[in-house]
Protein backbone atom coordinates (compact mmCIF):
# COMPACT_ATOMS: atom_id res chain seq x y z
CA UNK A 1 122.16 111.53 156.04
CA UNK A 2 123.18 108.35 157.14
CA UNK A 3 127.01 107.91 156.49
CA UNK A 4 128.06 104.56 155.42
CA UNK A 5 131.02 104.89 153.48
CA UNK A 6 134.55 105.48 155.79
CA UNK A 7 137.37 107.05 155.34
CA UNK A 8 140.54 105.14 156.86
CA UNK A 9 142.94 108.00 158.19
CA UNK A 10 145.98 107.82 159.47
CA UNK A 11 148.01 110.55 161.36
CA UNK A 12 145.40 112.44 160.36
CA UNK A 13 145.57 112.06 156.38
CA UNK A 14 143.04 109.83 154.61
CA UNK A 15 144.73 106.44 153.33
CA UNK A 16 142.30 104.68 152.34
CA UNK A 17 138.41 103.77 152.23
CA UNK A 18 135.74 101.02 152.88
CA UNK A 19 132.54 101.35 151.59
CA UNK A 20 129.02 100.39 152.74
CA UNK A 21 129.10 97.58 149.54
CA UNK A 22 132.37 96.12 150.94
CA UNK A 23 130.99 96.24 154.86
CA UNK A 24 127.91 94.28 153.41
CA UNK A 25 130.27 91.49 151.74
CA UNK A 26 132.98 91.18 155.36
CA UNK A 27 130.21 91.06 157.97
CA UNK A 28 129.34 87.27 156.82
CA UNK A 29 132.67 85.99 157.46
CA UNK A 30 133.35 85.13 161.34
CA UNK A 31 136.42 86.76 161.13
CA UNK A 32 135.50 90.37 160.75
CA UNK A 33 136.51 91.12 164.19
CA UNK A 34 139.89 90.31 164.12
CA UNK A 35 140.22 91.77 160.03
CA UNK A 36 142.06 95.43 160.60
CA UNK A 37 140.85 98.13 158.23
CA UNK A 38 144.25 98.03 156.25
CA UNK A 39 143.59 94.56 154.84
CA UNK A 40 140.11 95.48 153.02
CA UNK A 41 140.41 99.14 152.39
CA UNK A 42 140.25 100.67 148.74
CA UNK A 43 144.02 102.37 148.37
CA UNK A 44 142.88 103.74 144.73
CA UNK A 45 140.79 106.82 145.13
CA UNK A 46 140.58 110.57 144.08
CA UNK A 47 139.96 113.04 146.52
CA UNK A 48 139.10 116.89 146.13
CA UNK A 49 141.26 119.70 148.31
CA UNK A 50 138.91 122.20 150.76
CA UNK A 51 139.51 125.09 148.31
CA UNK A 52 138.63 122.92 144.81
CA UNK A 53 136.38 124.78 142.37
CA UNK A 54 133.47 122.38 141.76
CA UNK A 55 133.04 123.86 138.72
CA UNK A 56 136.51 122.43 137.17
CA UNK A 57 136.28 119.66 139.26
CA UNK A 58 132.85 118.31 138.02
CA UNK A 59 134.18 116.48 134.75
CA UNK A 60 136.53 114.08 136.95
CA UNK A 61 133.95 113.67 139.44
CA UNK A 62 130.95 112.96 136.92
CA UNK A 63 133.65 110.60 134.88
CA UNK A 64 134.24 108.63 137.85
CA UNK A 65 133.22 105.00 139.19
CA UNK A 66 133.57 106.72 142.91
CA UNK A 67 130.88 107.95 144.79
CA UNK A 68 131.74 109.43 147.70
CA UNK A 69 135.02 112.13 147.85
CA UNK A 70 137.52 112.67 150.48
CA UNK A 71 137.37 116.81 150.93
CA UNK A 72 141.17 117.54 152.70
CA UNK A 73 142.90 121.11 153.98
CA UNK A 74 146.46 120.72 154.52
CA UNK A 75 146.38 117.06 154.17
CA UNK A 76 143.49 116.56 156.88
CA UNK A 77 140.38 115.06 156.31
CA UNK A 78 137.71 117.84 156.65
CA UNK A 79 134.29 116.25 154.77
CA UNK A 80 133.29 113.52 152.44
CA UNK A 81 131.32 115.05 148.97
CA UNK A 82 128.65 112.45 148.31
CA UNK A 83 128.10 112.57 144.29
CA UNK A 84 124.19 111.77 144.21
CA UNK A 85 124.35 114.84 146.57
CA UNK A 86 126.06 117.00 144.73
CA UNK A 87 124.17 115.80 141.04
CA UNK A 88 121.09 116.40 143.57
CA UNK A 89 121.74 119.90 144.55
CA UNK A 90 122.72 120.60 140.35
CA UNK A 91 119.38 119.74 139.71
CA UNK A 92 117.71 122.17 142.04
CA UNK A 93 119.67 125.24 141.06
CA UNK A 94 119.04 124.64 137.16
């Protein structure tokens, strides 16, 4: 897997996100250098705790516009759950 979606953490809790799609829109404009993560990162997302039941979880992830969740313990970052993965894997063990 080729990760291009990025979580933006700070003191070690995730704050943000930029996705691949945004990436593909900034790298045309000469100033993506000098652009900090802050200005262009998505501040609106959900993101799913370590010890989250997928099962009860599924409806908000299937419901939602986001594709790729921030998986925290204790407020840390700890994995990202891709959703085509996770449909993906659904499929195979039906």
């Amino acid at each position: 897997i080729r990760q291009s979606d990025f979580p933006i953490v700070k003191d070690g809790v995730v704050v943000g996100f930029v996705y691949a799609s945004m990436l593909n829109q900034l790298t045309n404009l000469p100033a993506i250098n000098y652009i900090p993560a802050s200005e262009v990162m998505m501040r609106a997302f959900k993101s799913l705790y370590a010890g989250d039941k997928l099962s009860v979880k599924m409806s908000d992830i299937l419901s939602s516009d986001q594709q790729v969740f921030p998986v925290t313990n204790n407020g840390l970052l700890v994995g990202l759950l891709y959703k085509n993965q996770l449909l993906s894997h659904s499929k195979i063990n039906n």
